[in-house]
C-alpha atoms as a PDB file:
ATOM      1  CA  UNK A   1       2.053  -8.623  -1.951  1.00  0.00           C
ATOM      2  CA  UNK A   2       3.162  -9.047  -5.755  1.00  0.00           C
ATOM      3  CA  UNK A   3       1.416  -6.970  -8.176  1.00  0.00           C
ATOM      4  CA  UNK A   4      -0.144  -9.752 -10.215  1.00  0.00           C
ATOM      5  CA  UNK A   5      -1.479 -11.568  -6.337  1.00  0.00           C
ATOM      6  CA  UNK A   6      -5.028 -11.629  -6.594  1.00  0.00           C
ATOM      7  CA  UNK A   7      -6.740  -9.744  -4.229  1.00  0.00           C
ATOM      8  CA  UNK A   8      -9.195 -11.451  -1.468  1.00  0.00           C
ATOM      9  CA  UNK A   9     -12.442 -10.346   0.053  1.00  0.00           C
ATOM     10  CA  UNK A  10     -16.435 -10.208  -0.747  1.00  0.00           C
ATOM     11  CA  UNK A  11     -17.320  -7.620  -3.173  1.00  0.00           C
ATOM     12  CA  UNK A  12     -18.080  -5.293  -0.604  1.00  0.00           C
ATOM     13  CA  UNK A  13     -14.722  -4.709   0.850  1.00  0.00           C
ATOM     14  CA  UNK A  14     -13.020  -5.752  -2.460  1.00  0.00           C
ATOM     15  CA  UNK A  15     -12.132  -2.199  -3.879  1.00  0.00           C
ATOM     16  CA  UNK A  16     -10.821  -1.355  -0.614  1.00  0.00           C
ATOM     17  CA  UNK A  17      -8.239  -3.769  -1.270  1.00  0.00           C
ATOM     18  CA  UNK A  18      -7.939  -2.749  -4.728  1.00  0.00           C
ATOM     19  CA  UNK A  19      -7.176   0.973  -3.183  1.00  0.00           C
ATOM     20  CA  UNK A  20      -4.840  -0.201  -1.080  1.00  0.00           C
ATOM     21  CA  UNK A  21      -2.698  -1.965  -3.670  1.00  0.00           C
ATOM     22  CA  UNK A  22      -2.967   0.838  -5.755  1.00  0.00           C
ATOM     23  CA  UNK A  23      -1.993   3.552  -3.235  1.00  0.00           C
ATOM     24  CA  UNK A  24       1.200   1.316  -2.616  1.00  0.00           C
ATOM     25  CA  UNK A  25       2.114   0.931  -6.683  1.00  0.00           C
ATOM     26  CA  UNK A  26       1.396   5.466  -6.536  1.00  0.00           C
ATOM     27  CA  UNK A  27       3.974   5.740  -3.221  1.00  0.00           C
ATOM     28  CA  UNK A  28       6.446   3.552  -4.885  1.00  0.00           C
ATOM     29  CA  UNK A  29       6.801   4.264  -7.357  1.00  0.00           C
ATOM     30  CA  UNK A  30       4.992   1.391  -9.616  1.00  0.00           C
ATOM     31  CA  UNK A  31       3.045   4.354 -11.046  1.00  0.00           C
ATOM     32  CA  UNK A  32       4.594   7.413 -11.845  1.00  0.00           C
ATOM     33  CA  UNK A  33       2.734  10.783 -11.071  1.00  0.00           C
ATOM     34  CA  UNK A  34       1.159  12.243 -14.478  1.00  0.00           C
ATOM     35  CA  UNK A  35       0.690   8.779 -15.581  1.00  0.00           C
ATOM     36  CA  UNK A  36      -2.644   7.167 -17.610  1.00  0.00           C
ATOM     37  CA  UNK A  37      -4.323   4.902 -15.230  1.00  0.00           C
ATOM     38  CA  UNK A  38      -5.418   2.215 -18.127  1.00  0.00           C
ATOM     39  CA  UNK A  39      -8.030   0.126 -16.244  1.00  0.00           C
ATOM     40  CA  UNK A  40      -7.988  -2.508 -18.771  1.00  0.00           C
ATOM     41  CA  UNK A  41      -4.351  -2.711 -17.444  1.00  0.00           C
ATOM     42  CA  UNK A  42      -4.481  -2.328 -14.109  1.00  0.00           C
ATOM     43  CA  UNK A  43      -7.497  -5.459 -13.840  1.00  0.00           C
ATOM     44  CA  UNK A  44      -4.890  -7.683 -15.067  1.00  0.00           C
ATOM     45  CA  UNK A  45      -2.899  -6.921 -12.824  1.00  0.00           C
ATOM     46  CA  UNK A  46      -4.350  -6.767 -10.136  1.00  0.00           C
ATOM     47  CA  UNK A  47      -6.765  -9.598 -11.036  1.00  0.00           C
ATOM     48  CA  UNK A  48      -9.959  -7.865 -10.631  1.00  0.00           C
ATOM     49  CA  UNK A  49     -12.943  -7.143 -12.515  1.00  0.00           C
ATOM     50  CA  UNK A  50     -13.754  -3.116 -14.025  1.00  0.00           C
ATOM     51  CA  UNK A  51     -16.514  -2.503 -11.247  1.00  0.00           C
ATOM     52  CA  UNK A  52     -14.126  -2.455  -8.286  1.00  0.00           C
ATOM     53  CA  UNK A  53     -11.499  -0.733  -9.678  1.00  0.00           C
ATOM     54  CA  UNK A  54     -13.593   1.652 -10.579  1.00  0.00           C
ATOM     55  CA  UNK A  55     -14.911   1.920  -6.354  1.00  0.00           C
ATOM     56  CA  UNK A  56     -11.568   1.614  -5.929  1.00  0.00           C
ATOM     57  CA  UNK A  57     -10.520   4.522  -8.295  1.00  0.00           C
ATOM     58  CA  UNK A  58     -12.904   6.541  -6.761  1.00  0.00           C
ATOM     59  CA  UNK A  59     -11.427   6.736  -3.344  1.00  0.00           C
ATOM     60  CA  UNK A  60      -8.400   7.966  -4.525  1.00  0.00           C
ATOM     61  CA  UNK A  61      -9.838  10.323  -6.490  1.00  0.00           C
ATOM     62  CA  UNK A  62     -11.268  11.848  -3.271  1.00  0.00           C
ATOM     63  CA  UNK A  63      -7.949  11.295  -1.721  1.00  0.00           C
ATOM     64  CA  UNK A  64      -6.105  13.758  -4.350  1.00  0.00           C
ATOM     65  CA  UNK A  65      -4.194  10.759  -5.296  1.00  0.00           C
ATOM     66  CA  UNK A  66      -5.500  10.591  -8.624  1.00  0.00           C
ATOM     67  CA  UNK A  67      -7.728  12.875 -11.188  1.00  0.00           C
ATOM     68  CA  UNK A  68     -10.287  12.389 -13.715  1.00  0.00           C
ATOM     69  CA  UNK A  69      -8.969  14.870 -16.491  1.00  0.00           C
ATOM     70  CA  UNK A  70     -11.497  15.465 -20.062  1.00  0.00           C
ATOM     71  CA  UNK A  71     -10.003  13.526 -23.160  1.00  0.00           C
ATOM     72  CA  UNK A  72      -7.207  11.830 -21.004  1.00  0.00           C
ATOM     73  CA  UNK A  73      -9.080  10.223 -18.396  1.00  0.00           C
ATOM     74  CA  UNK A  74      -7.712   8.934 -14.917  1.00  0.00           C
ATOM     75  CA  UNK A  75      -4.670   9.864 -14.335  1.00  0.00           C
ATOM     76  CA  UNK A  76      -1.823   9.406 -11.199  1.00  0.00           C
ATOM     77  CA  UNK A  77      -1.778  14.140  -9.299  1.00  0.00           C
ATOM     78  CA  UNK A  78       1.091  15.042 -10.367  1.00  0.00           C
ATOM     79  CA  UNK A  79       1.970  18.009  -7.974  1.00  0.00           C
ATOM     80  CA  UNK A  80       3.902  21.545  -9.143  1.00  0.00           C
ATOM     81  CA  UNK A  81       6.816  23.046  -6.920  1.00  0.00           C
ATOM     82  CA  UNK A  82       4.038  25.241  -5.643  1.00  0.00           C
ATOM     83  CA  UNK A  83       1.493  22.828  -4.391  1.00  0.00           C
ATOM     84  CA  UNK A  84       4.230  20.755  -2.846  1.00  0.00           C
ATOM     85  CA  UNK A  85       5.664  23.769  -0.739  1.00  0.00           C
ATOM     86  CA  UNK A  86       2.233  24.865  -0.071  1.00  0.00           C
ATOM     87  CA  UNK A  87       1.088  21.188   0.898  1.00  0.00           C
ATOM     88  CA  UNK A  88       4.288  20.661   2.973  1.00  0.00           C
ATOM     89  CA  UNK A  89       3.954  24.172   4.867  1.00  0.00           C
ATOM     90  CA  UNK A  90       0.585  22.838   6.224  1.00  0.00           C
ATOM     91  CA  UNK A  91       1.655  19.344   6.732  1.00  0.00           C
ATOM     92  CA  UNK A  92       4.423  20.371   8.961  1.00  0.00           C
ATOM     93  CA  UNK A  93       1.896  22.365  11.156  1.00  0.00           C
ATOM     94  CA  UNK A  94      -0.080  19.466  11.559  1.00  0.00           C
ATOM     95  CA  UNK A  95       3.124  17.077  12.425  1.00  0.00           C
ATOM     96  CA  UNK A  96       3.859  19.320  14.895  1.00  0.00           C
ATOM     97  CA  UNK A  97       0.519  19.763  16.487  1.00  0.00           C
ATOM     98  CA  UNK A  98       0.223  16.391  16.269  1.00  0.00           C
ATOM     99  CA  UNK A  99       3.507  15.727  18.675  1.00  0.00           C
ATOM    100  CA  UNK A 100       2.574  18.193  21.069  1.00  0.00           C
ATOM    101  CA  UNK A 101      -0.785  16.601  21.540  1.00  0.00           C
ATOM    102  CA  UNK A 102       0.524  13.218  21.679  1.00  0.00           C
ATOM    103  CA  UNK A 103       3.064  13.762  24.608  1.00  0.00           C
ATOM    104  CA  UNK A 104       0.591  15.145  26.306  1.00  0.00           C
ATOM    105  CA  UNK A 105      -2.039  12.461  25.782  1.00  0.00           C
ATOM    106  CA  UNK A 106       0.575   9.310  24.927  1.00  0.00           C
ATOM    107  CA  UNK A 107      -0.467   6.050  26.870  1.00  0.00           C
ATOM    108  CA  UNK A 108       2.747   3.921  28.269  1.00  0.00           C
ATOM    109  CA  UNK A 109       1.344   1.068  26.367  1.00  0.00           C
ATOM    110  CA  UNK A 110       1.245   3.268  22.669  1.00  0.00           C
ATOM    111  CA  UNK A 111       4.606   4.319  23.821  1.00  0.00           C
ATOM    112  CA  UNK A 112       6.331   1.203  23.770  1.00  0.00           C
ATOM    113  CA  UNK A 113       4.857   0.187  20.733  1.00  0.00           C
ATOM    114  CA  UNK A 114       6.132   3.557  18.854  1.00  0.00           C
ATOM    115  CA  UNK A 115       9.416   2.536  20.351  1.00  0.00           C
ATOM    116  CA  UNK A 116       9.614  -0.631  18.994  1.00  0.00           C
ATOM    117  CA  UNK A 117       8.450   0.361  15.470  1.00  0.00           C
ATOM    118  CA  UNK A 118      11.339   2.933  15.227  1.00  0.00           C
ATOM    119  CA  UNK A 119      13.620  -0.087  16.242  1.00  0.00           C
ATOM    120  CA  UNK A 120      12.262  -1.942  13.489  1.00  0.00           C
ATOM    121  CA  UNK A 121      12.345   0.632  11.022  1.00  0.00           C
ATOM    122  CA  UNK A 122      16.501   1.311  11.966  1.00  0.00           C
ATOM    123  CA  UNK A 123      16.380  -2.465  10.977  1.00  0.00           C
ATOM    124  CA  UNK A 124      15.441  -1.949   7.801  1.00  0.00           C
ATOM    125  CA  UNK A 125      17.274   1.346   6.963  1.00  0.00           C
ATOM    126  CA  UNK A 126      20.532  -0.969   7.887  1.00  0.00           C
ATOM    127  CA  UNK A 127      19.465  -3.400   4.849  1.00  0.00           C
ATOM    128  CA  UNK A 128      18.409  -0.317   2.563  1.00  0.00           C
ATOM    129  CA  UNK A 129      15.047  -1.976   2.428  1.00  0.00           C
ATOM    130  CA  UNK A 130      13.099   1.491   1.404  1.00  0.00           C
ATOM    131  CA  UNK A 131       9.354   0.312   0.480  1.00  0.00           C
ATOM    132  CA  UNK A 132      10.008  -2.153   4.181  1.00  0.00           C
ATOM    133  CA  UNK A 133      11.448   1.573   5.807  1.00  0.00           C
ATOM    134  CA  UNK A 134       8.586   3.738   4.477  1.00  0.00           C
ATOM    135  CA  UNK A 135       5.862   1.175   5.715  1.00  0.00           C
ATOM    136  CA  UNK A 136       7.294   1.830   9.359  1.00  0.00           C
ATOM    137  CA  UNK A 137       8.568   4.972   9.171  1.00  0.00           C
ATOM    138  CA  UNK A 138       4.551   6.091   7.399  1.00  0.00           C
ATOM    139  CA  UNK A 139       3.330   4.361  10.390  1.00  0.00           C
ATOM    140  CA  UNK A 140       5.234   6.148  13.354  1.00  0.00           C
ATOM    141  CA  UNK A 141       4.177   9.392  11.884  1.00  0.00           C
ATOM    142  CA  UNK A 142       0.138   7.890  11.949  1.00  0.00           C
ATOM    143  CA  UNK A 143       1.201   6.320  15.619  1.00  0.00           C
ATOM    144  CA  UNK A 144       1.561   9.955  16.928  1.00  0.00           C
ATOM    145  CA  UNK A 145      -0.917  11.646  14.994  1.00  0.00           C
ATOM    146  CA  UNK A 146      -3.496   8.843  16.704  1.00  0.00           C
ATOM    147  CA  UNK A 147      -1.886   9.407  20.114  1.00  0.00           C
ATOM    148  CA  UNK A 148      -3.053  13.048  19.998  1.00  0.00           C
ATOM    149  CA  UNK A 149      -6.504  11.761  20.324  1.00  0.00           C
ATOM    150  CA  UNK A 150      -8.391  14.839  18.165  1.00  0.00           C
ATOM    151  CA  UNK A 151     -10.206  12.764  15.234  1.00  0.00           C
ATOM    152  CA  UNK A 152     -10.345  16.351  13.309  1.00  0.00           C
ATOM    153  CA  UNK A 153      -6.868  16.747  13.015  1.00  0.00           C
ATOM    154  CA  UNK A 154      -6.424  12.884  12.157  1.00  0.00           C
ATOM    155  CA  UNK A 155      -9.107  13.408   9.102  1.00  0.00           C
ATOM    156  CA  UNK A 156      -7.552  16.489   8.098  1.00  0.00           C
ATOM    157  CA  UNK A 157      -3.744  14.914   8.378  1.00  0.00           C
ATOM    158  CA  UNK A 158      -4.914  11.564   6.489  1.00  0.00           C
ATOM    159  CA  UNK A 159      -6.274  13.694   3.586  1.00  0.00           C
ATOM    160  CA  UNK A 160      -3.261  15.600   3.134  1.00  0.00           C
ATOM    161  CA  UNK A 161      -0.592  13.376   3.740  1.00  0.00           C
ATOM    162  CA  UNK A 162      -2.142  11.147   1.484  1.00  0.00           C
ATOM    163  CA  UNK A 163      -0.998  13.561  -1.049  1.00  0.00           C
ATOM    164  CA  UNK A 164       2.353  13.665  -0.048  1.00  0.00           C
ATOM    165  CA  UNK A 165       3.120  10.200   0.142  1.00  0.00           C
ATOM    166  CA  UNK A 166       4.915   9.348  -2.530  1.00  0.00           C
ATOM    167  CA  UNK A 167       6.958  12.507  -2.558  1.00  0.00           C
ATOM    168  CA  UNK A 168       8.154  11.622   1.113  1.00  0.00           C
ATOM    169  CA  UNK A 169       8.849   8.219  -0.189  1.00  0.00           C
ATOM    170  CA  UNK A 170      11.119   9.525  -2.740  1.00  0.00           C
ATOM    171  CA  UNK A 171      12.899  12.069  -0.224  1.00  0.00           C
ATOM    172  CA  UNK A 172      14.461   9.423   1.502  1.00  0.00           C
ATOM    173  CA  UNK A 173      16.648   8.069  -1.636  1.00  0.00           C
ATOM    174  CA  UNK A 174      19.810  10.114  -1.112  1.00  0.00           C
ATOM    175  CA  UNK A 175      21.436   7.857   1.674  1.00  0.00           C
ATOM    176  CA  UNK A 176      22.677  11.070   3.508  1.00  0.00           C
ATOM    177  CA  UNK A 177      19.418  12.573   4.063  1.00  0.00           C
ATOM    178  CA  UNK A 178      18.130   9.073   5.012  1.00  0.00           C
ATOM    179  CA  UNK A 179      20.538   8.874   7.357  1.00  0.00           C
ATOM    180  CA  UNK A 180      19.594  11.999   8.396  1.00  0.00           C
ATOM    181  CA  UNK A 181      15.936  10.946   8.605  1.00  0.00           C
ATOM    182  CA  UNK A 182      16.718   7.872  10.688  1.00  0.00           C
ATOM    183  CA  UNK A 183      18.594  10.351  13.291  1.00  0.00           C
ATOM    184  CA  UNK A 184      15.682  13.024  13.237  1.00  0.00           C
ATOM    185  CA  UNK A 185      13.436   9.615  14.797  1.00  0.00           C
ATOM    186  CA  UNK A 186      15.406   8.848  17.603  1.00  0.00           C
ATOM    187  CA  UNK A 187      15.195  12.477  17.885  1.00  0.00           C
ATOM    188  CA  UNK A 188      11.174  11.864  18.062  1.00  0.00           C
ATOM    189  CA  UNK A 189      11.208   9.217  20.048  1.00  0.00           C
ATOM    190  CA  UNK A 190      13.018  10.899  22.888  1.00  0.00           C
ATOM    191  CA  UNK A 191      11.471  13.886  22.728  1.00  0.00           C
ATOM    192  CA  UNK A 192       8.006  11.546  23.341  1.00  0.00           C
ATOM    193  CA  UNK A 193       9.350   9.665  25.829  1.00  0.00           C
ATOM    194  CA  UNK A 194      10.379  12.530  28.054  1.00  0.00           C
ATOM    195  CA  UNK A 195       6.519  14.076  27.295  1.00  0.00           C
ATOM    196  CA  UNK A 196       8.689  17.413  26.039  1.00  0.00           C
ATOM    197  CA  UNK A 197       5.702  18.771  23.767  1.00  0.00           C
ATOM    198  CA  UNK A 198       7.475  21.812  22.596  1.00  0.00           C
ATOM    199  CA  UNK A 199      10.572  20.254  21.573  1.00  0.00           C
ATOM    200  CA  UNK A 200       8.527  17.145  19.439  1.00  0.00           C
ATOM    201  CA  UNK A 201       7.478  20.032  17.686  1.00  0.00           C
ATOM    202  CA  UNK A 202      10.149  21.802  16.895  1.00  0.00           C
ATOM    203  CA  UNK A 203      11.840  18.393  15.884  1.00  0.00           C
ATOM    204  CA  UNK A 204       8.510  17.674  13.720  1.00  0.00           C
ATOM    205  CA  UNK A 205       8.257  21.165  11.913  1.00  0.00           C
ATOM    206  CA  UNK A 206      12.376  20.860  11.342  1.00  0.00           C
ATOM    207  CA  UNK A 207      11.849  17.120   9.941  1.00  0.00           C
ATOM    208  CA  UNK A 208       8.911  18.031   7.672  1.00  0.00           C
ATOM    209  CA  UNK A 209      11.298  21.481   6.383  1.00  0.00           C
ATOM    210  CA  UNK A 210      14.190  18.926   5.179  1.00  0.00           C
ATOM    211  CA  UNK A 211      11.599  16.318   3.303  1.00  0.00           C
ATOM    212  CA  UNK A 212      10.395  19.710   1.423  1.00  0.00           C
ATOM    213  CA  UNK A 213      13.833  20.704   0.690  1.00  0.00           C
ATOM    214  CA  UNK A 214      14.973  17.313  -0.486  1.00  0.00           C
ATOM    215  CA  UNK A 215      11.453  16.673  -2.490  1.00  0.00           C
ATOM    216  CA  UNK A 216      11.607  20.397  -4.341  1.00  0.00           C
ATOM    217  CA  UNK A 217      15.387  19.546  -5.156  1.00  0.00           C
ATOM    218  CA  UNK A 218      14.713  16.133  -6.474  1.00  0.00           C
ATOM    219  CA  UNK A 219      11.981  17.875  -8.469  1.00  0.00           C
ATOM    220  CA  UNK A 220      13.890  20.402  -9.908  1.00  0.00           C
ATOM    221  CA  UNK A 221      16.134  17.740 -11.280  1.00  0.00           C
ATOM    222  CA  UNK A 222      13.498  15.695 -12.887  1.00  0.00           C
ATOM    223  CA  UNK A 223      11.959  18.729 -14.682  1.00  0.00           C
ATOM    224  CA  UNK A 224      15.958  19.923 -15.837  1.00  0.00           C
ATOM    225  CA  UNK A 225      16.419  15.954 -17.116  1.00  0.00           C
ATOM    226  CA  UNK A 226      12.943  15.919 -18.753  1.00  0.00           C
ATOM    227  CA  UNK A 227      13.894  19.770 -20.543  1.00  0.00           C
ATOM    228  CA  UNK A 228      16.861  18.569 -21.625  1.00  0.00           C
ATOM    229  CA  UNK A 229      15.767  15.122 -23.552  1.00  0.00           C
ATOM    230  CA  UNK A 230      17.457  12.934 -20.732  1.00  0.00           C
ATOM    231  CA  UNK A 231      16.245  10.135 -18.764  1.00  0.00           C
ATOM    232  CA  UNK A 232      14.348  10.662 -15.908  1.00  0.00           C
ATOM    233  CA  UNK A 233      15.345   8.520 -12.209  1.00  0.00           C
ATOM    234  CA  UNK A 234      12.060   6.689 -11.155  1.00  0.00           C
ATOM    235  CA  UNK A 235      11.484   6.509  -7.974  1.00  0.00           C
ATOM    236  CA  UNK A 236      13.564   4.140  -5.683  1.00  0.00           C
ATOM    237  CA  UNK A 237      12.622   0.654  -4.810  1.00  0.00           C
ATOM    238  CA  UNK A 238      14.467  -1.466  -2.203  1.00  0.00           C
ATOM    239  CA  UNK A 239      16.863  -3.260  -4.794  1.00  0.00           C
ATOM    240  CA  UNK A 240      18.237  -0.166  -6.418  1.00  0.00           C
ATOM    241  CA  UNK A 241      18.440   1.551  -2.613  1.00  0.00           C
ATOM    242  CA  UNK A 242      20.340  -1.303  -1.342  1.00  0.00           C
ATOM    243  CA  UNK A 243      22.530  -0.858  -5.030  1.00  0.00           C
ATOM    244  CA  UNK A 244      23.060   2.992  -3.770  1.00  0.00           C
ATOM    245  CA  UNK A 245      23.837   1.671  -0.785  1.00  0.00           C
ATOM    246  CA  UNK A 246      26.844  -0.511  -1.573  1.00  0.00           C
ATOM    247  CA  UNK A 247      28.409   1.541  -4.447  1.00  0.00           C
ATOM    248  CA  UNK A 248      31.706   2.476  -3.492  1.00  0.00           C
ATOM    249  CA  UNK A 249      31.000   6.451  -2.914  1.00  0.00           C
ATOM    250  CA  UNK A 250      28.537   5.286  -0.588  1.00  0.00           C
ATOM    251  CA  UNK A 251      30.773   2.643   1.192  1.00  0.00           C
ATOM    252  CA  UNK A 252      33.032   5.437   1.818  1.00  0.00           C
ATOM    253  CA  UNK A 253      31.436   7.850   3.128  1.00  0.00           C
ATOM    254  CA  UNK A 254      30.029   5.364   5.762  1.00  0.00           C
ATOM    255  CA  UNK A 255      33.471   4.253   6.527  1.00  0.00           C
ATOM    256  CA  UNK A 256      35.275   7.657   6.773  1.00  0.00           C
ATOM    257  CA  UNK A 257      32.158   8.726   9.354  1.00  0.00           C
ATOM    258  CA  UNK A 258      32.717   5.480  11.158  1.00  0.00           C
ATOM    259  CA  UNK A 259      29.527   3.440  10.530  1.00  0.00           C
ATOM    260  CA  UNK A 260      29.422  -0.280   9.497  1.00  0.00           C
ATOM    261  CA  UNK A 261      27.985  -1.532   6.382  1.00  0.00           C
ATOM    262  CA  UNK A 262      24.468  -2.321   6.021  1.00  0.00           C
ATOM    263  CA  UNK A 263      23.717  -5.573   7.228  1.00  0.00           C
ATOM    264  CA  UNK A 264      22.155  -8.135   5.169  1.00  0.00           C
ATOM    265  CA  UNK A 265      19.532 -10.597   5.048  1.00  0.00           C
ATOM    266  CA  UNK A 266      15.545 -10.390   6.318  1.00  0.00           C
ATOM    267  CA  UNK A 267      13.715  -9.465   9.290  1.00  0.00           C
ATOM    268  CA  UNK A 268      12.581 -12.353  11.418  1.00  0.00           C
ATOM    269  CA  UNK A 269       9.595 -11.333  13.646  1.00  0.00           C
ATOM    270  CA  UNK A 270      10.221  -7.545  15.401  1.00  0.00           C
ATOM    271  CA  UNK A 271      12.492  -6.719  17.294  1.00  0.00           C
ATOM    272  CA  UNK A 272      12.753  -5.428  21.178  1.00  0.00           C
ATOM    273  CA  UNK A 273      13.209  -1.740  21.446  1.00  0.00           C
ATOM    274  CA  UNK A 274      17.030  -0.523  22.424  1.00  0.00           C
ATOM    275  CA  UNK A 275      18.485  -0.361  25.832  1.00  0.00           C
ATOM    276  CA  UNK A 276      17.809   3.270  26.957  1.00  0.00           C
END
């Protein structure tokens, strides 16, 4: 949905809306973290009055997305080196726990469907389409958390990885770790279908160690570029992935290990999981 749609609904499910929108604008980028949150601003654009985007505001505040600070006002978390390796040490426990559960517990039926979501999602890592990836690839890792069946660990995993969005968003812009990413879900995916508990985890844990790797790294750099008076990257959205995509360093690297280009044009409809 574009940034200046207007948002639908009553006024009693409006903010939710609102929160939505605004949690996608935080993960991709559209707000950057440490930004103002200017609500005069943001009701433009989103084409809503003050009292919702207040409600609104004040979900995410509760999420740790955003923070009420004195003199500055409401402003996007932006997250230290510490609270991201701290944050991503837990997160990776829960991941983990999470696929264990989940081949135990897995229905054929929620199965299939996490099978043909991964399909879907190589679909769109073939086109470079991040925000499209993220969607699915956010969704697989919900998909297994919900297949564990222990609403505790859900609530605690939603919290937390609500936190972390952004910054897993963001991981996947160097095309060799998102190539890398890609492989680590078939990886998943196996492991699920075979009902191997202990080796989803291990797969899970190891996944959730490279985002933190790639995340502190891509950190590191922003903080050098800001020190030394340069530009900083934003985040990635799906034109300037597909642009990394196709340079020519890029185009080589997939040709010297073999792989075809990335395909273009858009999704029609989903499609059927792979062969086995």
């Amino acid at each position: 949905m574009p940034a200046s749609a207007k948002l639908n609904g009553s006024n009693a499910v409006l903010h939710l809306s609102v929160a939505q929108r605004l949690r996608a604008l935080i993960v991709e980028g559209g707000i950057a973290p440490g930004q103002k949150l200017n609500e005069r601003e943001l009701a433009e654009q989103l084409q809503v009055s003050r009292t919702p985007l207040r409600e609104a505001l004040k979900l995410l505040t509760a999420e740790g997305l955003v923070e009420h600070l004195p003199n500055r006002g409401v402003i996007a978390v932006q997250l230290s080196a510490d609270d991201v390796a701290h944050a991503f040490e837990v997160m990776a426990a829960l991941e983990g726990l999470s696929g264990e559960l989940a081949c135990a517990r897995i229905s054929d039926a929620e199965l299939a469907e996490l099978q043909a979501l991964n399909y879907e999602m190589r679909a769109h890592h073939a086109r470079r389409d991040l925000p499209a990836y993220y969607r699915l690839n956010a969704q697989i890792h919900r998909a297994i958390n919900r297949a564990a069946r222990n609403p505790v660990l859900s609530e605690v995993y939603d919290r937390l990885n609500a936190r972390l969005q952004a910054l897993r968003f963001s991981s996947n812009f160097d095309t060799e770790k998102w190539d890398a990413a890609v492989r680590d879900h078939d990886a998943m995916i196996e492991a699920l279908a075979a009902r191997d508990g202990a080796r989803l985890r291990r797969i899970l844990v190891s996944h959730m160690q490279h985002k933190l790797d790639v995340v502190l790294a891509h950190l590191a750099g922003t903080v050098s570029r800001s020190a030394a008076g340069q530009p900083v990257r934003p985040l990635p959205t799906a034109a300037t992935a597909r642009q990394a995509a196709a340079s020519p360093q890029a185009t080589g690297r997939r040709l010297a290990s073999g792989k075809a280009p990335p395909a273009a044009g858009r999704a029609r409809g989903r499609a059927a999981p792979r062969p086995a």
